[in-house]
Protein backbone atom coordinates (compact mmCIF):
# COMPACT_ATOMS: atom_id res chain seq x y z
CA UNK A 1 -131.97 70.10 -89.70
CA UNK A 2 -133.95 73.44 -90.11
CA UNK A 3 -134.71 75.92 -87.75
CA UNK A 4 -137.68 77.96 -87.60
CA UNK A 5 -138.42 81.23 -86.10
CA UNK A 6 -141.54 83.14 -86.11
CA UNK A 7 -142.39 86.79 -86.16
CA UNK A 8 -145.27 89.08 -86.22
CA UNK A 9 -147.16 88.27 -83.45
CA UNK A 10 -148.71 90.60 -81.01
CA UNK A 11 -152.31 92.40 -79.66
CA UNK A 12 -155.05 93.11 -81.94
CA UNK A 13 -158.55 94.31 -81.90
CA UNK A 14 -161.34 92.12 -83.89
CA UNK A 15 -161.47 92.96 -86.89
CA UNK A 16 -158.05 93.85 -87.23
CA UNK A 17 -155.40 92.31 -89.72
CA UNK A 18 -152.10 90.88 -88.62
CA UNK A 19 -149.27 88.99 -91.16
CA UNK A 20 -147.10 86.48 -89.43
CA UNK A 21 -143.79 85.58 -90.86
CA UNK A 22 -141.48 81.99 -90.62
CA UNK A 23 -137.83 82.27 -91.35
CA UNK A 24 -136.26 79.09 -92.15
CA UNK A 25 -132.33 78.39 -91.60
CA UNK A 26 -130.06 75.19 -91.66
CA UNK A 27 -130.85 73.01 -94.47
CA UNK A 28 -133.51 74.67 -96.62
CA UNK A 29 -133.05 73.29 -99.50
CA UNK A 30 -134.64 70.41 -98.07
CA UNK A 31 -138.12 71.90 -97.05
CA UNK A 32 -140.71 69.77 -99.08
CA UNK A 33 -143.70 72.51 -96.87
CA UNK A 34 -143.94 74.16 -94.63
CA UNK A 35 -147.34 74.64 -92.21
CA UNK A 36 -148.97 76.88 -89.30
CA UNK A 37 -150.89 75.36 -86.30
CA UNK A 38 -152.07 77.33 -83.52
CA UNK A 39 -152.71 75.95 -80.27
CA UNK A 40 -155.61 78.19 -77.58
CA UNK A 41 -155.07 78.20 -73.91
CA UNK A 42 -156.88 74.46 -72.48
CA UNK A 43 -157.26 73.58 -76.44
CA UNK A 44 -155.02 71.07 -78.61
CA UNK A 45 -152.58 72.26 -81.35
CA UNK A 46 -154.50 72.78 -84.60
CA UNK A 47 -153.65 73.08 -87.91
CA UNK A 48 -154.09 76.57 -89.55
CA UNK A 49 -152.81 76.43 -93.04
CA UNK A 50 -149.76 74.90 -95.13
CA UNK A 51 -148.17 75.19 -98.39
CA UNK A 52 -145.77 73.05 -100.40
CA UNK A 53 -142.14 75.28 -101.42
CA UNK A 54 -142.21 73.91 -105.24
CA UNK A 55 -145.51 74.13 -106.44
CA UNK A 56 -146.88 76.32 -104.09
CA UNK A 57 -150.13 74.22 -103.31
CA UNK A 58 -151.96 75.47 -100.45
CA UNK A 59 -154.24 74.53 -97.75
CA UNK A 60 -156.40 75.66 -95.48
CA UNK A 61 -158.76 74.67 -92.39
CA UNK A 62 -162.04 75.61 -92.72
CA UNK A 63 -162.05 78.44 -90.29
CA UNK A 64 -159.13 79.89 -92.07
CA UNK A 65 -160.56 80.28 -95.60
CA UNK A 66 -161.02 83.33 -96.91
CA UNK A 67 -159.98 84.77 -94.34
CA UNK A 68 -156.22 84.03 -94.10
CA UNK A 69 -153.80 83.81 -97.03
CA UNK A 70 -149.82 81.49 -97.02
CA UNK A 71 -147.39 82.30 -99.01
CA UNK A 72 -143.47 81.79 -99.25
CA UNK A 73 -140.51 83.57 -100.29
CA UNK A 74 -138.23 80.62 -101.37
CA UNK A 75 -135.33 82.85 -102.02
CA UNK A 76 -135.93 84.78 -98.55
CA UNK A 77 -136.73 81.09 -96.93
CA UNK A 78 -139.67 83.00 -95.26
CA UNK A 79 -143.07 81.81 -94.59
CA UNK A 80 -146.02 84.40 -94.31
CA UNK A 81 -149.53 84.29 -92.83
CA UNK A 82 -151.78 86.44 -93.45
CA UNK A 83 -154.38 86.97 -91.05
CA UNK A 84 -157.63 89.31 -91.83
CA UNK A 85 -160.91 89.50 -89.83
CA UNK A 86 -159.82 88.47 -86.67
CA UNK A 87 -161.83 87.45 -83.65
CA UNK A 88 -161.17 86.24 -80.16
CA UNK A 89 -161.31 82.69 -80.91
CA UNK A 90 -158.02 83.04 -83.09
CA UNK A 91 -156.57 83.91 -79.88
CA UNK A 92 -153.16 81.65 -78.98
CA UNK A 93 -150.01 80.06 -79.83
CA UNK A 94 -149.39 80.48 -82.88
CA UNK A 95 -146.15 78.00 -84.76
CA UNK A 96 -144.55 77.30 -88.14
CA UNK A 97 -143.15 74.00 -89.24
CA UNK A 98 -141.67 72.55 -91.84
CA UNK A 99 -141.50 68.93 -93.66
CA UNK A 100 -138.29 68.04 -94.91
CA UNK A 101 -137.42 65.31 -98.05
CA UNK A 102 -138.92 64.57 -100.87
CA UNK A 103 -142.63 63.12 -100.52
CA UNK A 104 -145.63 61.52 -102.44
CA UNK A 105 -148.27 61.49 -100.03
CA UNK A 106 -148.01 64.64 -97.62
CA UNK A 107 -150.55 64.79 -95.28
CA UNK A 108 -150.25 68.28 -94.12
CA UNK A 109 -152.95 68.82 -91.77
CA UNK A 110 -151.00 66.31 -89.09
CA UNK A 111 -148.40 67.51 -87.23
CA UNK A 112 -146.73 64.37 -87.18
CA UNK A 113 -146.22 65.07 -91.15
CA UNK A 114 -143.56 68.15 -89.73
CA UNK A 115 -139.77 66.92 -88.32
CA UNK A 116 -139.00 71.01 -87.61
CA UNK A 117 -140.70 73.16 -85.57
CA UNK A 118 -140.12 76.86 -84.44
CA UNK A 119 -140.94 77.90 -80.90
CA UNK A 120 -144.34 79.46 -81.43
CA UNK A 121 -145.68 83.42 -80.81
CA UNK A 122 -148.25 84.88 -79.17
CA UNK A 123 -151.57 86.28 -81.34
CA UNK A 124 -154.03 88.03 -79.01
CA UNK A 125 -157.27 89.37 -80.21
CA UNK A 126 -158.78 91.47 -77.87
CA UNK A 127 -160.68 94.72 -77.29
């Protein structure tokens, strides 16, 4: 089991910049990647961006390209978003996940790909 808790959350202007973070505990060693979704108020959970903890592969949705950045610190166990150029609509919930075990075929855009999930925090863009 891992457990995930996020960090860096908070009120922003538009425009502004704002870097989440996702520390991982438990059995880390057995993250295969790890993902953000975001969920609006009245909207469904979307996926944001993930990247696998080996090889580092990213991915992004389109609204998040070139405009956010994942990493990961594997020694830390830390996932980081990086968020520039924000507007209202990036406005909610925002969570971290992970997919444990060894894979082939990750689909990381589905959250039914993740088994751990952290408890989400709150982004607010706003002037």
């Amino acid at each position: 089991q891992v457990q995930l808790i996020e960090s860096g959350g908070g009120l922003v202007q538009p425009g502004d910049s704002l870097t989440l973070a996702c520390g991982a505990s438990g059995r880390t060693l057995s993250i295969y990647g790890t993902g953000w979704f975001r969920q609006a108020p009245g909207k469904e959970r979307e996926f944001v961006s993930a990247i696998t903890w080996s090889g580092g592969t990213r991915y992004y949705e389109d609204f998040a390209k070139g405009r956010f950045t994942i990493s990961r610190d594997s020694a830390n166990n830390t996932m980081y978003l990086q968020m520039n150029g924000l507007n209202a609509e990036d406005t909610g919930v925002y969570y971290c996940a992970a997919k444990t075990g060894w894979t082939t075929s990750w689909h990381p855009l589905s959250a039914r790909e993740y088994d751990s999930w952290g408890q989400g925090i709150q982004v607010t863009v706003s002037s």
